[in-house]
N, C-alpha and C. Protein backbone atom coordinates (compact mmCIF):
# COMPACT_ATOMS: atom_id res chain seq x y z
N UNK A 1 -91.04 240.20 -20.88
CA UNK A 1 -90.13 239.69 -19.88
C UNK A 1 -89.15 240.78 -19.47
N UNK A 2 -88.93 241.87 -20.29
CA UNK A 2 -88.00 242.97 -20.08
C UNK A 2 -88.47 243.66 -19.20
N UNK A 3 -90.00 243.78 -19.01
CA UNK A 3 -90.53 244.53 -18.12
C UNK A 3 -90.44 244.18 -16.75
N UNK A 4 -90.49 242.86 -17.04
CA UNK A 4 -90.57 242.19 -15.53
C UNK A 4 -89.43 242.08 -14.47
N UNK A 5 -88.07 242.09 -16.02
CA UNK A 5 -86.56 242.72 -14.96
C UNK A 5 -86.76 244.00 -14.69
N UNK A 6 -87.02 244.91 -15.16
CA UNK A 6 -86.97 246.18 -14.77
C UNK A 6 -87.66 245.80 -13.82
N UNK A 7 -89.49 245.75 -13.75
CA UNK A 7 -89.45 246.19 -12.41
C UNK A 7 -88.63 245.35 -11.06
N UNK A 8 -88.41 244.21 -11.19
CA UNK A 8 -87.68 243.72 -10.29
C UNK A 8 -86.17 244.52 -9.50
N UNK A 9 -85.75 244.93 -10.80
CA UNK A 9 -84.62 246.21 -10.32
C UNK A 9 -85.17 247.34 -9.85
N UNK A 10 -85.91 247.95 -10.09
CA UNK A 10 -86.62 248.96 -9.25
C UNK A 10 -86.84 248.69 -8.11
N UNK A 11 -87.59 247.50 -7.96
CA UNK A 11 -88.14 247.08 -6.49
C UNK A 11 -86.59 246.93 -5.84
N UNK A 12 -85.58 246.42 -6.50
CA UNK A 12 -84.42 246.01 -5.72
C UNK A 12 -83.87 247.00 -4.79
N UNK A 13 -83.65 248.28 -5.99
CA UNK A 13 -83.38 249.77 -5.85
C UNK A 13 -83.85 249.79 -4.74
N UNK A 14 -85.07 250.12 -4.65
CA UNK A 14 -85.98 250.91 -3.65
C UNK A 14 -86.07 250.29 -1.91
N UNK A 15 -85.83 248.80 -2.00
CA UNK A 15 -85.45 248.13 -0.74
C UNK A 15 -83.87 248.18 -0.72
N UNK A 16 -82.87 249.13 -1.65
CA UNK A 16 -81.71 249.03 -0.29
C UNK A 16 -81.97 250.34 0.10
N UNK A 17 -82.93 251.03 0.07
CA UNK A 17 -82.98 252.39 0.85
C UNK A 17 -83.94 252.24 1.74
N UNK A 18 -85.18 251.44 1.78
CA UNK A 18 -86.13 251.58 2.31
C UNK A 18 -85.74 249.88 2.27
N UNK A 19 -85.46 249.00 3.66
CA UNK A 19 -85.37 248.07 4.06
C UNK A 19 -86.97 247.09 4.47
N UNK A 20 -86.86 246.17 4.32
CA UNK A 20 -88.00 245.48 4.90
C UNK A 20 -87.70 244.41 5.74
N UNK A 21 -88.48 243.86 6.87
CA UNK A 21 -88.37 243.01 7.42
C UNK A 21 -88.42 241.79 6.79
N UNK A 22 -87.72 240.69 7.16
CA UNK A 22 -87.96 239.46 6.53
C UNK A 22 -87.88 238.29 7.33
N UNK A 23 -89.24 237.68 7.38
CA UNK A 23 -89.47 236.32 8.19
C UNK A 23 -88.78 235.57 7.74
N UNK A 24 -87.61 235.70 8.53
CA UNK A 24 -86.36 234.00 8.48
C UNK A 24 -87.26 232.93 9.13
N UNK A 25 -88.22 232.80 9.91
CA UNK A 25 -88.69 231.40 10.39
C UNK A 25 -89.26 230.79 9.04
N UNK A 26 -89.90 231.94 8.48
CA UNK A 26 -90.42 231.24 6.38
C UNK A 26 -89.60 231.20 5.57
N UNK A 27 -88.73 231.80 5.73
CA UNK A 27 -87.45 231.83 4.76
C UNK A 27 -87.11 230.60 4.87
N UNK A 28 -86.52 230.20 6.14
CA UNK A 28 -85.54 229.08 6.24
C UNK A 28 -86.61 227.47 5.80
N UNK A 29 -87.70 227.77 6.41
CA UNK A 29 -88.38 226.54 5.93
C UNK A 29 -88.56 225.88 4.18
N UNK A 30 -88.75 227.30 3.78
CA UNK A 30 -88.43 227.08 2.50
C UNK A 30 -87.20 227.05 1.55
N UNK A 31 -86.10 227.08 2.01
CA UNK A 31 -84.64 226.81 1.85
C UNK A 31 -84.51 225.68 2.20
N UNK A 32 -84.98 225.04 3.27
CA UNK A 32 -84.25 223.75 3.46
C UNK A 32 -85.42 222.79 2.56
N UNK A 33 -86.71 223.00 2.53
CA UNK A 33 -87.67 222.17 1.78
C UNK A 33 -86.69 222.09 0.15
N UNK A 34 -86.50 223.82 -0.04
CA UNK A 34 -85.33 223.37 -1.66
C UNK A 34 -84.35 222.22 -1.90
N UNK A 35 -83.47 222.87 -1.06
CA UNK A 35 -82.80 221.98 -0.27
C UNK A 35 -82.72 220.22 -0.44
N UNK A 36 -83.74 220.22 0.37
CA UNK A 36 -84.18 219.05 0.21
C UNK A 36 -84.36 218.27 -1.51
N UNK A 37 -85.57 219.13 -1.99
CA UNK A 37 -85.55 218.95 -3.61
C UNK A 37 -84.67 218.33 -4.37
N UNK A 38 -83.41 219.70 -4.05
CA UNK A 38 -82.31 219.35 -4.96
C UNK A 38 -81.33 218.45 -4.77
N UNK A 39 -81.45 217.85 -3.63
CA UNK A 39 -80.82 216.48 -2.93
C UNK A 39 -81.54 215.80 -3.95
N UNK A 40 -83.08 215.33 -3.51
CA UNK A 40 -83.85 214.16 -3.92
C UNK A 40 -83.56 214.11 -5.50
N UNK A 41 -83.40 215.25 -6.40
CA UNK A 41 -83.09 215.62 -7.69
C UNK A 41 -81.83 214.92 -7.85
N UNK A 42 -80.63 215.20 -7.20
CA UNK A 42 -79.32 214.97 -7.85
C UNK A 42 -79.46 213.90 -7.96
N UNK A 43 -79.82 213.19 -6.36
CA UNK A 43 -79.85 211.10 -6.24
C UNK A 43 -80.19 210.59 -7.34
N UNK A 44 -81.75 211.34 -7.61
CA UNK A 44 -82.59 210.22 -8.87
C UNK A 44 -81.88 210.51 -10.31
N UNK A 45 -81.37 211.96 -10.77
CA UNK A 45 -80.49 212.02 -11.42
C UNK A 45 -78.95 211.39 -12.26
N UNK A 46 -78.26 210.94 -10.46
CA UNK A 46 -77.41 210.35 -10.69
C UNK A 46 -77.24 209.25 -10.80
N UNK A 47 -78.12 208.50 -10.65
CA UNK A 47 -78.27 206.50 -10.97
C UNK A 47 -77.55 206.15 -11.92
N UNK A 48 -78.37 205.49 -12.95
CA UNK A 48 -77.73 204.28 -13.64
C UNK A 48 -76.58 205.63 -14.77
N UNK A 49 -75.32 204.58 -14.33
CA UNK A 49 -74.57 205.50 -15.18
C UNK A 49 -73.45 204.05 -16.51
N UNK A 50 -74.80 203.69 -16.23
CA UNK A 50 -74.00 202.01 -17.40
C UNK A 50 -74.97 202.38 -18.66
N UNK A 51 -74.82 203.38 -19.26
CA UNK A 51 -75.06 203.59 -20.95
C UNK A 51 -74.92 204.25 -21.81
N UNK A 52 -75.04 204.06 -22.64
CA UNK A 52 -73.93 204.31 -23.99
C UNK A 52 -74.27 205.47 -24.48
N UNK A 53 -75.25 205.72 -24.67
CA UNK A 53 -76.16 207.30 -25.78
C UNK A 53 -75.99 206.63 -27.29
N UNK A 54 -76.35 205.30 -27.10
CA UNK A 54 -76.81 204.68 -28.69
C UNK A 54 -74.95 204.56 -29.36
N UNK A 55 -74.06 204.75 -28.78
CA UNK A 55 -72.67 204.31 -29.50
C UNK A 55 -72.62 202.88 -29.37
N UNK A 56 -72.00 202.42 -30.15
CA UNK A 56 -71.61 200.78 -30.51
C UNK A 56 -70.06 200.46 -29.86
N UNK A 57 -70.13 199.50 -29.17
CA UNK A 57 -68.53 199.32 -29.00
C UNK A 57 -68.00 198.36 -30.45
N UNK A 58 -67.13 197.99 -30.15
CA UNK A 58 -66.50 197.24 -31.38
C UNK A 58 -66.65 196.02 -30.85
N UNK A 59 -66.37 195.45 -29.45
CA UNK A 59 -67.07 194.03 -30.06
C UNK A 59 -68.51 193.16 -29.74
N UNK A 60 -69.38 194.38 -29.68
CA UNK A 60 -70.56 194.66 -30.06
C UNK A 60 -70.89 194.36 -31.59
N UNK A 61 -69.95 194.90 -32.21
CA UNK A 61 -70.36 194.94 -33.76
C UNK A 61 -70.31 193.37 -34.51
N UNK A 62 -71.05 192.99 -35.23
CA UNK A 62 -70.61 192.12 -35.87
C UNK A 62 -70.50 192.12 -37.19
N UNK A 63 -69.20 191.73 -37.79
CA UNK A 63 -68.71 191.92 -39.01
C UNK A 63 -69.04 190.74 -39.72
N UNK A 64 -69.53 190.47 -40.76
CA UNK A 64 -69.77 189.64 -41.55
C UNK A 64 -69.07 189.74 -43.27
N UNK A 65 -68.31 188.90 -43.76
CA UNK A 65 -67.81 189.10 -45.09
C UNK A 65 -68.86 188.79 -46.14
């Protein structure tokens, strides 16, 4: 995996000297499709927010002598 940052920094290096063109009409389609994702992600994410993580309230509990 170390290798794979390096070369990614190399490649980084080497395109701010030597620039490349970049199709914003594909770019953007695929930004807003993310986009999109991480909308549909947060919604289904954020639902039911009525539960406990297995804690007991107290008068939940029942005490018996």
């Amino acid at each position: 995996m170390g290798l794979v940052a390096i070369g990614i920094g190399v490649e980084a290096v080497l395109r701010l000297f030597e620039p490349v063109a970049v199709a914003f009409g594909e770019a953007m389609i695929i930004a807003i499709l993310g986009l999109a994702v991480n909308i549909v992600s947060a919604v289904l994410l954020s639902g039911n927010r009525d539960h406990r993580h297995g804690e007991q309230r107290l008068d939940d509990a029942q005490v018996t002598p």
